[in-house]
C-alpha atoms as a PDB file:
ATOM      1  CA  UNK A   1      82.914  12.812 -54.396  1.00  0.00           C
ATOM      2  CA  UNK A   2      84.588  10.176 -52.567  1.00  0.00           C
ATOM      3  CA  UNK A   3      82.907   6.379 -52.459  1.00  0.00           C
ATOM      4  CA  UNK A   4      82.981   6.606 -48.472  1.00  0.00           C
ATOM      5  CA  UNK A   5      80.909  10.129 -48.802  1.00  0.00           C
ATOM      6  CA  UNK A   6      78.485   9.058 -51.513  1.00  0.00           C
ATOM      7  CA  UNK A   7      78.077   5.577 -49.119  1.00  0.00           C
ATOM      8  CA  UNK A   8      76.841   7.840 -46.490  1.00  0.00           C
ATOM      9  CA  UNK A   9      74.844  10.485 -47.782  1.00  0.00           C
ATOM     10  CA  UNK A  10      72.622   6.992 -48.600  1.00  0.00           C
ATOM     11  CA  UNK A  11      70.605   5.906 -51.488  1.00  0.00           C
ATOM     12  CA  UNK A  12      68.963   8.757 -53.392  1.00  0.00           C
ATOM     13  CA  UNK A  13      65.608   8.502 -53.351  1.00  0.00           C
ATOM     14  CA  UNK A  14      63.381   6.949 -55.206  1.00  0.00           C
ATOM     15  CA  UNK A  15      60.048   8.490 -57.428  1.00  0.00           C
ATOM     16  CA  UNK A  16      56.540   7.330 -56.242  1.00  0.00           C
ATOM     17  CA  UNK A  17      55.093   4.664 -57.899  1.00  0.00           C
ATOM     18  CA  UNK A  18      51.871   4.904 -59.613  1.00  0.00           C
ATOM     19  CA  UNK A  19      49.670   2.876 -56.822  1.00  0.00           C
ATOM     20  CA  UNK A  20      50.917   5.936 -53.803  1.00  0.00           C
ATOM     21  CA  UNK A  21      50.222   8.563 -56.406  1.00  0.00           C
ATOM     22  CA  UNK A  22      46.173   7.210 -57.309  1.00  0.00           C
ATOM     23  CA  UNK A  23      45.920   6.527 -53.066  1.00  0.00           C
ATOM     24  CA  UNK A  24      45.959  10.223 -52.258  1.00  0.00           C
ATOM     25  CA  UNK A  25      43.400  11.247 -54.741  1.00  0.00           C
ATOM     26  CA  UNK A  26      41.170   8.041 -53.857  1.00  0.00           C
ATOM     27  CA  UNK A  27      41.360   8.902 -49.987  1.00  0.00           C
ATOM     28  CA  UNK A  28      40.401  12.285 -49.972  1.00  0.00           C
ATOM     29  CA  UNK A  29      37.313  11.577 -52.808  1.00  0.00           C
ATOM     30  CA  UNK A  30      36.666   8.973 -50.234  1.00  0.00           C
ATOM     31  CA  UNK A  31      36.345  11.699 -47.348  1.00  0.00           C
ATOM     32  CA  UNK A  32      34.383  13.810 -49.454  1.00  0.00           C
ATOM     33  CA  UNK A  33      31.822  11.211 -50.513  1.00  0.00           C
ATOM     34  CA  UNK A  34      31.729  10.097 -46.313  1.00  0.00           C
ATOM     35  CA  UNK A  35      30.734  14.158 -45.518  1.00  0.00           C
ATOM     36  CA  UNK A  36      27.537  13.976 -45.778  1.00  0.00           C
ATOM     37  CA  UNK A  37      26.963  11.603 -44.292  1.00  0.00           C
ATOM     38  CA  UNK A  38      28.891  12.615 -41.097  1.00  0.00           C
ATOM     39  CA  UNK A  39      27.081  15.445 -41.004  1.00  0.00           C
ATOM     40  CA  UNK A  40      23.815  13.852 -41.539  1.00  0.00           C
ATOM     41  CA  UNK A  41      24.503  11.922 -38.331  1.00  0.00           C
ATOM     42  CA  UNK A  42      23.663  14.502 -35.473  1.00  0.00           C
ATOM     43  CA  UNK A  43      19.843  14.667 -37.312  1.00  0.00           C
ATOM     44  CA  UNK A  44      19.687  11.150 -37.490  1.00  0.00           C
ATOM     45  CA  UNK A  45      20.565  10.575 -33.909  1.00  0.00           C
ATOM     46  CA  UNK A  46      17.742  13.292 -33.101  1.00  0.00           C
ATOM     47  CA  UNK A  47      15.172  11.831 -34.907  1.00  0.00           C
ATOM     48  CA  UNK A  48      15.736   8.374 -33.562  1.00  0.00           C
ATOM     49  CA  UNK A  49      16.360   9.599 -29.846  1.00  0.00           C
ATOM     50  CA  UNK A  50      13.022  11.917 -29.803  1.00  0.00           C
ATOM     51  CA  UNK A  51      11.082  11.108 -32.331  1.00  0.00           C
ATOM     52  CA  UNK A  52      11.598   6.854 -33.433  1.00  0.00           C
ATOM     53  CA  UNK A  53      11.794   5.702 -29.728  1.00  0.00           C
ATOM     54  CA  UNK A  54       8.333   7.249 -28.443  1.00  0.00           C
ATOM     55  CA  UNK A  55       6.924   5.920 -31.780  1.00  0.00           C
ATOM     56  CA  UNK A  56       7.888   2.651 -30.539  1.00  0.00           C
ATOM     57  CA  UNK A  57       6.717   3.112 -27.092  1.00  0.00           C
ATOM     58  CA  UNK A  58       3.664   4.642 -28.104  1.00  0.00           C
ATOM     59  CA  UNK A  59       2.881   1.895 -30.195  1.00  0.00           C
ATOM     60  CA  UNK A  60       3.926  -0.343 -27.378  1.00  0.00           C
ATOM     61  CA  UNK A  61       1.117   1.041 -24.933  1.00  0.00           C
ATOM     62  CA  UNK A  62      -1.064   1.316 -27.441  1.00  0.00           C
ATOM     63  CA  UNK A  63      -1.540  -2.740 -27.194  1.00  0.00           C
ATOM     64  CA  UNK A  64      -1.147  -3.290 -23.732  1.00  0.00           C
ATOM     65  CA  UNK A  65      -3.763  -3.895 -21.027  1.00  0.00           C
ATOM     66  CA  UNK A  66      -3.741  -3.500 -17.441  1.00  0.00           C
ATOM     67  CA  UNK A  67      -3.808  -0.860 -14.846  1.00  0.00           C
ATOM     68  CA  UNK A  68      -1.678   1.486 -12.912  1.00  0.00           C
ATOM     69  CA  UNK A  69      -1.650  -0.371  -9.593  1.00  0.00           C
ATOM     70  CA  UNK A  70      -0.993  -3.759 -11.326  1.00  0.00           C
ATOM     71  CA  UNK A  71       1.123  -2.709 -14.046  1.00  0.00           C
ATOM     72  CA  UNK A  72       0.376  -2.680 -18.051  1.00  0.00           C
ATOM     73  CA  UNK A  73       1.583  -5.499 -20.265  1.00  0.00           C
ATOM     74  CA  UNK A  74       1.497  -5.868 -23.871  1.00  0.00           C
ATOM     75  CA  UNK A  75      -0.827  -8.040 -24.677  1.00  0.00           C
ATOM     76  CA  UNK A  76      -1.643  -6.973 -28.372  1.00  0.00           C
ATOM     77  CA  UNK A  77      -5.172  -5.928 -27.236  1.00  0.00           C
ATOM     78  CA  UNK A  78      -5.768  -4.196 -31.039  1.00  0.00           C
ATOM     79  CA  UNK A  79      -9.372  -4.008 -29.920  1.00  0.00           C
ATOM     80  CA  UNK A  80      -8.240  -0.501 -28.170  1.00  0.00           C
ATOM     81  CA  UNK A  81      -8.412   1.090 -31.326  1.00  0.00           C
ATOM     82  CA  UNK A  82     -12.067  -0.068 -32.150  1.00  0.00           C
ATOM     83  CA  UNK A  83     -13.479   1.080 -28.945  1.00  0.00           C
ATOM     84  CA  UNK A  84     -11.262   3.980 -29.047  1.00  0.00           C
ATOM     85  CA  UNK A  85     -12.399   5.440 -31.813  1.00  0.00           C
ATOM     86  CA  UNK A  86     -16.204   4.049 -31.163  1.00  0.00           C
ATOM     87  CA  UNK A  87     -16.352   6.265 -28.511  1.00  0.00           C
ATOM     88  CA  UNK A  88     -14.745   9.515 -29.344  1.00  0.00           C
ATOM     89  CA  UNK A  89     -15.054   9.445 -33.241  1.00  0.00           C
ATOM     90  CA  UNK A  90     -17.484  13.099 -32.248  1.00  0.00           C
ATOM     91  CA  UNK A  91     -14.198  14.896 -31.237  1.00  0.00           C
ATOM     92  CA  UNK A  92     -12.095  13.257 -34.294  1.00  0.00           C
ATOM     93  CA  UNK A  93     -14.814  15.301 -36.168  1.00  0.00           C
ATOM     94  CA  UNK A  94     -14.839  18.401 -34.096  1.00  0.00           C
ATOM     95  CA  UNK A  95     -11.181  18.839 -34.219  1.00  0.00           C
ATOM     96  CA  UNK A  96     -10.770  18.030 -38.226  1.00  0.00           C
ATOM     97  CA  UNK A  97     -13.785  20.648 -38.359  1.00  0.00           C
ATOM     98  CA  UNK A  98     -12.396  23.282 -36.080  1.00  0.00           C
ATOM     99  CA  UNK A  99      -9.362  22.937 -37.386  1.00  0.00           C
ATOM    100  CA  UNK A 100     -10.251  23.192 -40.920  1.00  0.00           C
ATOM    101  CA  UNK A 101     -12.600  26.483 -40.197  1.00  0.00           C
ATOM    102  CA  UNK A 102      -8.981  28.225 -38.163  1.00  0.00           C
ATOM    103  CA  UNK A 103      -6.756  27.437 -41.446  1.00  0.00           C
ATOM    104  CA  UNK A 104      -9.097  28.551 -44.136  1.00  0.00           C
ATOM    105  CA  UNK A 105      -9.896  31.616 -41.693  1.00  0.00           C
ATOM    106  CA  UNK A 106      -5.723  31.961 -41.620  1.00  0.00           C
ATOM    107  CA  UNK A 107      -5.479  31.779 -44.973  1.00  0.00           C
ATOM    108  CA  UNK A 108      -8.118  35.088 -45.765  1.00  0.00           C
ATOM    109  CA  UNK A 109      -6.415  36.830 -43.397  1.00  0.00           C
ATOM    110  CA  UNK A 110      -3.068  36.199 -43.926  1.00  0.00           C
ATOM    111  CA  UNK A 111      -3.059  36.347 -47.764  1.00  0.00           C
ATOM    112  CA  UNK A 112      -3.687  40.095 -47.972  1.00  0.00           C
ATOM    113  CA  UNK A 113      -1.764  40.592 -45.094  1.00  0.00           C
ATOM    114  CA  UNK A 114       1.067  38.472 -47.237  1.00  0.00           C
ATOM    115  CA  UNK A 115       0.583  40.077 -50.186  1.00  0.00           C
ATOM    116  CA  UNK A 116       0.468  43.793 -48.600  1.00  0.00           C
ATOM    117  CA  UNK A 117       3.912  43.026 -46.950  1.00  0.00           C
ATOM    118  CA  UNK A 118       5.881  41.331 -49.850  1.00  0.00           C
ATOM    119  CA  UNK A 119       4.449  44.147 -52.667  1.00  0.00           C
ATOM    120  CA  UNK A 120       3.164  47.660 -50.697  1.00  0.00           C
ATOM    121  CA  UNK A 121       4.990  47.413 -47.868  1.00  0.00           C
ATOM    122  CA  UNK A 122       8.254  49.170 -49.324  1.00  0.00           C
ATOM    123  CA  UNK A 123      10.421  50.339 -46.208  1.00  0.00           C
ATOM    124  CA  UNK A 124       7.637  49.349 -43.607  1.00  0.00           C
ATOM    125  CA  UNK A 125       8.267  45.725 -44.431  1.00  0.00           C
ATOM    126  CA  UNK A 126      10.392  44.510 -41.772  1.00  0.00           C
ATOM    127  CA  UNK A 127       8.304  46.379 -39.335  1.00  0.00           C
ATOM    128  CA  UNK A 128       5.461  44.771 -40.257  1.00  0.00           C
ATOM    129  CA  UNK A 129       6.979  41.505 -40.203  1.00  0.00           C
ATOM    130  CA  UNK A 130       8.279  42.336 -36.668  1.00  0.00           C
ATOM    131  CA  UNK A 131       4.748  42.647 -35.774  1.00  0.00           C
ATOM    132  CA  UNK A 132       3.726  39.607 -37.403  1.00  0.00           C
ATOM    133  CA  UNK A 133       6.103  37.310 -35.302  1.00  0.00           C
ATOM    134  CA  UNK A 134       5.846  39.540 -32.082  1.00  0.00           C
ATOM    135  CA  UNK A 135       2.954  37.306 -30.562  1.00  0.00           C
ATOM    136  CA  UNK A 136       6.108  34.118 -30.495  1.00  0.00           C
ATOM    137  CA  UNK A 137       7.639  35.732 -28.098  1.00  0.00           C
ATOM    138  CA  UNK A 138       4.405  35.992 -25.639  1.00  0.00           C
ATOM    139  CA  UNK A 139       3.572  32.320 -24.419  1.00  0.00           C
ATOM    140  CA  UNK A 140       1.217  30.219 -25.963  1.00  0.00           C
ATOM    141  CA  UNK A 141      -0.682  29.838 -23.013  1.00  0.00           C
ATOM    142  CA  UNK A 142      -0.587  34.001 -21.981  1.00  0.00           C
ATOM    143  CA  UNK A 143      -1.791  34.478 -25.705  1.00  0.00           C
ATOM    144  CA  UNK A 144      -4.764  32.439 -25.363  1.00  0.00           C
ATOM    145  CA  UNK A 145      -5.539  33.455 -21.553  1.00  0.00           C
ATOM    146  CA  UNK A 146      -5.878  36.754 -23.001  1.00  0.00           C
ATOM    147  CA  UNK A 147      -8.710  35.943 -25.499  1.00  0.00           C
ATOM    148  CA  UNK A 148     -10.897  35.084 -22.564  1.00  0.00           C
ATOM    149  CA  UNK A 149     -10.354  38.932 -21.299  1.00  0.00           C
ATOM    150  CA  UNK A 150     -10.726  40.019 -25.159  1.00  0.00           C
ATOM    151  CA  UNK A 151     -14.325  37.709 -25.285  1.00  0.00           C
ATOM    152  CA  UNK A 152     -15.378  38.484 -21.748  1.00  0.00           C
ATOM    153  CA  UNK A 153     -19.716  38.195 -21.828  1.00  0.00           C
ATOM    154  CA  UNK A 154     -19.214  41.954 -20.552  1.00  0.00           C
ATOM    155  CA  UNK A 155     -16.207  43.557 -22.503  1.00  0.00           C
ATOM    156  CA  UNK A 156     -16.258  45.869 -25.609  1.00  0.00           C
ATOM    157  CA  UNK A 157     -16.127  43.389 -27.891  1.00  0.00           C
ATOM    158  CA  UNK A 158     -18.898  41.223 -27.008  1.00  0.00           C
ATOM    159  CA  UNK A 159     -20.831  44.177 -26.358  1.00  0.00           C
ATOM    160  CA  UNK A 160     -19.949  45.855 -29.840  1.00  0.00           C
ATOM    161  CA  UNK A 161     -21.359  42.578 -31.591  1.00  0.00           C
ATOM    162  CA  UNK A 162     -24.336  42.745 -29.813  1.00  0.00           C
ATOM    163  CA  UNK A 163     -25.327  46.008 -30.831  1.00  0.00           C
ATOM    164  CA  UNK A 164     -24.838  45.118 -34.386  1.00  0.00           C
ATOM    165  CA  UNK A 165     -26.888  41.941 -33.812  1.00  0.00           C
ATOM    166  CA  UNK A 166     -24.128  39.963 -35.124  1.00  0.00           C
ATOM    167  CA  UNK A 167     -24.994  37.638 -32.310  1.00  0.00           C
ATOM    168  CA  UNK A 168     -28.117  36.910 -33.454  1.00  0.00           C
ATOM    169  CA  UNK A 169     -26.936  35.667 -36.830  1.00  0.00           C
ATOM    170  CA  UNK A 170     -23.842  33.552 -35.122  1.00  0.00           C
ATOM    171  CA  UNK A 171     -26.464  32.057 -32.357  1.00  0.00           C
ATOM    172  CA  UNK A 172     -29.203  31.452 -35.529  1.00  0.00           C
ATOM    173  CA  UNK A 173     -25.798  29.390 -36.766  1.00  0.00           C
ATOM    174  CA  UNK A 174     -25.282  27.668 -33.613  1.00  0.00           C
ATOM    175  CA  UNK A 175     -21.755  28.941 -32.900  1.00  0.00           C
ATOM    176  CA  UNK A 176     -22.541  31.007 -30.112  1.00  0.00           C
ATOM    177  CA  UNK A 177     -25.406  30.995 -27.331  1.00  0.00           C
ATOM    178  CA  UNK A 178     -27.016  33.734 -26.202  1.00  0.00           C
ATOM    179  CA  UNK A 179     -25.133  36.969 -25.942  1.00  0.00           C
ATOM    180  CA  UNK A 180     -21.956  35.732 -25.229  1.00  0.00           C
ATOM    181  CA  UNK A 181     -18.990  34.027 -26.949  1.00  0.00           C
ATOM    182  CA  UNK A 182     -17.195  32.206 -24.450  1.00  0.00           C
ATOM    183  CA  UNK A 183     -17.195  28.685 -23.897  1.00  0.00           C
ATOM    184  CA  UNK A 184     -19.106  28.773 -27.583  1.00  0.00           C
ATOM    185  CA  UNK A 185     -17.111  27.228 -31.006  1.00  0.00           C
ATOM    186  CA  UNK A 186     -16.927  30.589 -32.020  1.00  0.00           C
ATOM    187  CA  UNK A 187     -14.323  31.380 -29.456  1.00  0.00           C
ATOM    188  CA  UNK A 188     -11.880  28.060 -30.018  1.00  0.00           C
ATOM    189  CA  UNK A 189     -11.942  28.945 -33.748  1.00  0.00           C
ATOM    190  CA  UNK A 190     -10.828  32.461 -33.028  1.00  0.00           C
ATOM    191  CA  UNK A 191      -8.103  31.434 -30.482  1.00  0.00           C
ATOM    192  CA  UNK A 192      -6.989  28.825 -32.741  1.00  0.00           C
ATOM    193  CA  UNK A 193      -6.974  31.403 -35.656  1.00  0.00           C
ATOM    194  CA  UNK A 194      -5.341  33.938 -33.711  1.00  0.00           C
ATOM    195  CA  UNK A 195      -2.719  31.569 -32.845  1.00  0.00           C
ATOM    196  CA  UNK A 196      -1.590  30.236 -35.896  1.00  0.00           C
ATOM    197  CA  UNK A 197      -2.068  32.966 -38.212  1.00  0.00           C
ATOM    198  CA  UNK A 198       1.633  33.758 -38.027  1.00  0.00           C
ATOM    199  CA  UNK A 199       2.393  29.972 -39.664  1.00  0.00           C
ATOM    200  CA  UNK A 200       0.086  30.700 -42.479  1.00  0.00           C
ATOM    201  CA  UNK A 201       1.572  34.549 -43.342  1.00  0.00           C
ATOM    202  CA  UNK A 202       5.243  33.471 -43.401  1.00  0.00           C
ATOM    203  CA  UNK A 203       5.283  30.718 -45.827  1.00  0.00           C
ATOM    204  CA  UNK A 204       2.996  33.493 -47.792  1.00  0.00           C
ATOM    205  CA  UNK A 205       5.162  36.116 -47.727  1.00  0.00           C
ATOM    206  CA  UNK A 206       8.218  33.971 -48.669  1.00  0.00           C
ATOM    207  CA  UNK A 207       6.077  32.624 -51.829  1.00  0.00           C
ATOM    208  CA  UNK A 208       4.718  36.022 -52.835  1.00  0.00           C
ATOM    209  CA  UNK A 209       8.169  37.760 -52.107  1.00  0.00           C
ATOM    210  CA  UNK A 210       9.786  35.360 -54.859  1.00  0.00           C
ATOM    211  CA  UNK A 211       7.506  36.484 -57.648  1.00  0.00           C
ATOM    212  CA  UNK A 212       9.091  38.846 -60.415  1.00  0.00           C
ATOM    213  CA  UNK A 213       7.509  42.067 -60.320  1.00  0.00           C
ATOM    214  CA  UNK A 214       8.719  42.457 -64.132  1.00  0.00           C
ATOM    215  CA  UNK A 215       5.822  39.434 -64.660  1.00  0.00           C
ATOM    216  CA  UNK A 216       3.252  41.818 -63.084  1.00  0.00           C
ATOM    217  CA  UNK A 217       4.407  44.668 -65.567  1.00  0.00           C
ATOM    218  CA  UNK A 218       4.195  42.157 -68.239  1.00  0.00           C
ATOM    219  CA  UNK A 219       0.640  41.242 -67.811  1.00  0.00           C
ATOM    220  CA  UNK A 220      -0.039  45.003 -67.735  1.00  0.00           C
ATOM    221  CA  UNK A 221       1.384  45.466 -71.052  1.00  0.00           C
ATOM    222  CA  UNK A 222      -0.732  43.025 -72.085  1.00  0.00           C
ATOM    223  CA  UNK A 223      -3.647  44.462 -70.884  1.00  0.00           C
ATOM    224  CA  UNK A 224      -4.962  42.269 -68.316  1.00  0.00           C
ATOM    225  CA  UNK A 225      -6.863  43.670 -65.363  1.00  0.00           C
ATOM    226  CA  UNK A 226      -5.267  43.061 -62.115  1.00  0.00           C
ATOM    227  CA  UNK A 227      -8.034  40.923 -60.744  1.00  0.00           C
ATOM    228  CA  UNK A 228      -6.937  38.686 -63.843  1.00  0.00           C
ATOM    229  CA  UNK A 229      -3.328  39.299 -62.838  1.00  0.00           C
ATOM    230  CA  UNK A 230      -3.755  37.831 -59.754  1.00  0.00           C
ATOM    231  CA  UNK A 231      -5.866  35.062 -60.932  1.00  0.00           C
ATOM    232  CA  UNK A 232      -3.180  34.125 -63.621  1.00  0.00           C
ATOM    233  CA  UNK A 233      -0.039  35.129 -62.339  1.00  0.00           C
ATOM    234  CA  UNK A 234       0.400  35.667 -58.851  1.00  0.00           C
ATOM    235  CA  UNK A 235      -1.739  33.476 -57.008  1.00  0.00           C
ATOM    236  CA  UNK A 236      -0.982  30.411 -59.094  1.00  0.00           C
ATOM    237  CA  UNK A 237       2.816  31.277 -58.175  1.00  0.00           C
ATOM    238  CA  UNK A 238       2.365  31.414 -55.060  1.00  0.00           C
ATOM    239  CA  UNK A 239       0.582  28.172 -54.307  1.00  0.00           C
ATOM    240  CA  UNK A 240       3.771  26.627 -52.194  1.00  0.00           C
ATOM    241  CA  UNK A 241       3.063  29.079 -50.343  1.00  0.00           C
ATOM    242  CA  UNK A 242      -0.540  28.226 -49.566  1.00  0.00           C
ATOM    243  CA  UNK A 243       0.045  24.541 -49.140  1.00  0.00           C
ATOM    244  CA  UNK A 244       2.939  25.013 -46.787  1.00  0.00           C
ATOM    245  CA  UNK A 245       0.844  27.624 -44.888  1.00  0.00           C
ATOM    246  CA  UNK A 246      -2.119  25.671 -44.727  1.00  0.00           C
ATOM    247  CA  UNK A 247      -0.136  22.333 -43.752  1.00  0.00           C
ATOM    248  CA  UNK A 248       1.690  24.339 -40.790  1.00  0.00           C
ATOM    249  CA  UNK A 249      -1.630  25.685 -39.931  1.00  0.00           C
ATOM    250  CA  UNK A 250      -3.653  22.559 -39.786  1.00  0.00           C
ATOM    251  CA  UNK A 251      -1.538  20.001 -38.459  1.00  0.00           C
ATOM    252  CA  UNK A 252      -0.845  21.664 -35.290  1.00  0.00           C
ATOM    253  CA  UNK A 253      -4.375  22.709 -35.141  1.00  0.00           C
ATOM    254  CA  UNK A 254      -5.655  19.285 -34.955  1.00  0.00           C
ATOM    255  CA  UNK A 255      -3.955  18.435 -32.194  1.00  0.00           C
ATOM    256  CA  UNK A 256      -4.368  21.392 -30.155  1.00  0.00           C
ATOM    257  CA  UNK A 257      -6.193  21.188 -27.124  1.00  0.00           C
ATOM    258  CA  UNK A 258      -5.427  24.492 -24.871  1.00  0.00           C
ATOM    259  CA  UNK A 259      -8.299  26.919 -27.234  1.00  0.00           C
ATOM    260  CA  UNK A 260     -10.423  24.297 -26.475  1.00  0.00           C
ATOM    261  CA  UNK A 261      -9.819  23.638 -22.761  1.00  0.00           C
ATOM    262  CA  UNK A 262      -9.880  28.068 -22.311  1.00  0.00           C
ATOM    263  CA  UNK A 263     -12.268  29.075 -24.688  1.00  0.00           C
ATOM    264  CA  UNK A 264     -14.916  26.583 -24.727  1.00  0.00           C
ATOM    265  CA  UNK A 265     -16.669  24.152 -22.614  1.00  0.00           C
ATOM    266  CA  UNK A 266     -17.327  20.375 -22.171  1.00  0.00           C
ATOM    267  CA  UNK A 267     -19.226  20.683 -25.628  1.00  0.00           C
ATOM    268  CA  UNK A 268     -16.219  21.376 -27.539  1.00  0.00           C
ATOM    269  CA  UNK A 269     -13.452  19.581 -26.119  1.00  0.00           C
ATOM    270  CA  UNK A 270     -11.293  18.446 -29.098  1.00  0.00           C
ATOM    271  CA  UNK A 271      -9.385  15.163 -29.656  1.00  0.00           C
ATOM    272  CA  UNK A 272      -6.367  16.770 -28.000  1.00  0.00           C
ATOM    273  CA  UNK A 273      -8.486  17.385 -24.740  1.00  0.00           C
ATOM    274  CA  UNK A 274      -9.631  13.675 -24.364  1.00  0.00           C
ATOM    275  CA  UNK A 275      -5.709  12.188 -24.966  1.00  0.00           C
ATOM    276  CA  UNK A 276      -4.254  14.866 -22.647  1.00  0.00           C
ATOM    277  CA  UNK A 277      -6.990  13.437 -20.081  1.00  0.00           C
ATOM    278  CA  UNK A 278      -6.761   9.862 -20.662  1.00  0.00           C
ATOM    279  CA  UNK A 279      -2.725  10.411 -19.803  1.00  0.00           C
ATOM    280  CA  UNK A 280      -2.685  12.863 -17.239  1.00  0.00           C
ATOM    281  CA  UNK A 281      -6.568  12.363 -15.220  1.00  0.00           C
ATOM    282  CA  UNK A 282      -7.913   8.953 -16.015  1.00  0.00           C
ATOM    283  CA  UNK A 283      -4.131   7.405 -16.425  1.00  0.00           C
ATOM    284  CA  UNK A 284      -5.154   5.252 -19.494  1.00  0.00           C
ATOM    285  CA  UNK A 285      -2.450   4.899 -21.075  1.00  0.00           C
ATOM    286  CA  UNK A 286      -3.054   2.169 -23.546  1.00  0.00           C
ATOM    287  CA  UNK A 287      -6.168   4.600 -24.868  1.00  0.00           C
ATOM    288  CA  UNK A 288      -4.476   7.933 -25.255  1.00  0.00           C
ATOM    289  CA  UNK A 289      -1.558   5.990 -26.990  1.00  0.00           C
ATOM    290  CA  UNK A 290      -4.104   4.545 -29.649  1.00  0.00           C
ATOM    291  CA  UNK A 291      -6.093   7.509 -29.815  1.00  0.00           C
ATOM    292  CA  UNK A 292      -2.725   9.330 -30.709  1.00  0.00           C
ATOM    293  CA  UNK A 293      -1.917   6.975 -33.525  1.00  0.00           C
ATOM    294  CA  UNK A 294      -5.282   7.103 -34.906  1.00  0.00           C
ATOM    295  CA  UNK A 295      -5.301  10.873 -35.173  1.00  0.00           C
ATOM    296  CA  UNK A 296      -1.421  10.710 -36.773  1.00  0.00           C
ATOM    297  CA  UNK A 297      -2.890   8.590 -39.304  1.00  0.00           C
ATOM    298  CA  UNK A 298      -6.272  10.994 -40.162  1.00  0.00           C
ATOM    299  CA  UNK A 299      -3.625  13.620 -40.539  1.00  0.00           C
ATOM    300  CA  UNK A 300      -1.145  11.774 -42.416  1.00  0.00           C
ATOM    301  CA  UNK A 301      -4.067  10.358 -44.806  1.00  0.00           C
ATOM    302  CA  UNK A 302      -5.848  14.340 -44.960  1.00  0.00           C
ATOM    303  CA  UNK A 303      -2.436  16.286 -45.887  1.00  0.00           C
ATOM    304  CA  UNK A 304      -1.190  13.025 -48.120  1.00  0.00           C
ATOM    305  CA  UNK A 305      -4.545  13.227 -50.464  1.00  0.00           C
ATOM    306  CA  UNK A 306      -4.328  17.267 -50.213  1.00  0.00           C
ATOM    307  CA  UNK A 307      -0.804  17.486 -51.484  1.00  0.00           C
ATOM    308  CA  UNK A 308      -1.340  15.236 -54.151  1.00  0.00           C
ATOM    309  CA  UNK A 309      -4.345  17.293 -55.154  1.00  0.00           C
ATOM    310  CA  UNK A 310      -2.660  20.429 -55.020  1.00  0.00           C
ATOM    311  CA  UNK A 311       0.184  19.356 -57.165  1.00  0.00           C
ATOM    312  CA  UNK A 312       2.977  21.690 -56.217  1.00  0.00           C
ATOM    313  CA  UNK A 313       5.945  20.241 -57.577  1.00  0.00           C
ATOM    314  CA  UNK A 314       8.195  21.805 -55.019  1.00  0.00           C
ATOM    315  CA  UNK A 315       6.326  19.837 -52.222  1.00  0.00           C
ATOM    316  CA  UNK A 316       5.348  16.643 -53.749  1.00  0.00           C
END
């Protein structure tokens, strides 16, 4: 090869050196450690959008004084949560109580139901689960309209638990008056059962449905009963399940105040009936706002001591 040839085919190239050879690997572990992140970032945004900023405003009403015509300013008036809470500390209690009546109802109900699905079912199971979430696709609202044609004073049912004089015994308990249900505490806690059942029988299903059956069989061999295999074996197993279940149950229970406003009366409106009225009838804001946080923190403080008492170690 000539000199004039070799000039122009150019200087051969030359080998990496070792600081381009450890970039490479030190970008892309880079990328891979940023991931996460990235993807974390569409929740974040969420969270902050819908559920940081009304926090903040929320807590921003709660201090401020004022009036619609005039305008509210924030003024730090704390004192709104005193007199909040002075006044309607007898619906705080009705709605913790009615609430915690509907979950442990939920949770008799929907543990046999549970268990039935996850270990009798056999090729019925998905149609039973169908029918387990069928009511979500009925509105909330239609659902619990339809409880006040279910507990009409002159339909089958009421008249059914008449005959058996199963009135007497609820009215001797003060949960009903008379011969009728509606507009009685009897009637919210069966809406509010109705309605949330399905939040207590999935988490129960899912729990129950992990269990081994080869640990039932093994408790046979070993002769215990299968009251005590339950007691031993299954239920304890399946506690996730019953704190999830109750947790879904009663937080959204608390709150609720559409039983309440259908199925009962003036003497069992719930905390979610007065804050839905001080925003939307009275228009003050400042009180709904603090009666809001005060009932985030009940819950917060109820389901933060329950966990820790329950000590499932997949939840806590």
């Amino acid at each position: 090869m000539s000199a004039a040839t070799a000039q122009a085919a150019g200087p051969p190239p030359t080998a990496p050196g070792p600081g381009t050879a450890q970039a490479a690997p030190r970008r892309t572990a880079g990328r891979r450690r940023l991931t996460p992140y990235l993807l974390l970032l569409a929740g974040v945004a969420w969270l902050l959008v819908f559920f940081v900023a009304p926090m903040v405003y929320q807590a921003s009403t709660s201090v401020q004084t004022g009036s619609l015509d005039k305008g509210f300013k924030v003024t730090w008036h704390v004192a709104t949560y005193w007199d909040a809470l002075r006044e309607y500390w007898p619906h705080f209690l009705r709605s913790l109580l009615y609430s915690g009546i509907a979950t442990a109802a939920c949770l008799a109900i929907g543990y046999p139901l549970a268990y039935m699905i996850a270990f009798r079912a056999g090729r019925w199971r998905n149609v039973v689960l169908v029918l387990v979430i069928a009511p979500f696709f009925t509105s909330f609202l239609i659902r619990t309209l339809a409880w006040e044609t279910i507990l009409a004073d002159q339909g089958p049912v009421v008249r059914f638990l008449n005959r058996v004089h199963v009135l007497d015994v609820t009215a001797w308990l003060h949960v009903t008056q008379g011969d009728r249900v509606l507009a009685t505490p009897l009637a919210v806690v069966c809406g509010l059962t109705y309605n949330f059942l399905p939040f207590m029988i999935l988490p129960l299903y899912t729990s129950l449905e992990r269990i081994d059956g080869k640990l039932h069989e093994a408790a046979g061999d070993l002769y215990a009963t299968p009251f005590t295999t339950f007691r031993k074996v299954t239920f304890p197993l399946s506690l996730p399940g019953v704190v999830a279940g109750t947790l879904l149950t009663f937080i959204p229970a608390s709150g609720d105040y559409i039983n309440a406003e259908l199925l009962g009366s003036t003497n069992q409106k719930m905390i979610g009936n007065v804050i839905q009225s001080q925003f939307l009838r009275v228009l003050d804001y400042p009180t709904a706002a603090a009666l809001s946080f005060i009932l985030m923190a009940a819950i917060l403080a109820i389901v933060t001591v329950y966990i820790r008492r329950a000590g499932t170690e997949e939840l806590v």
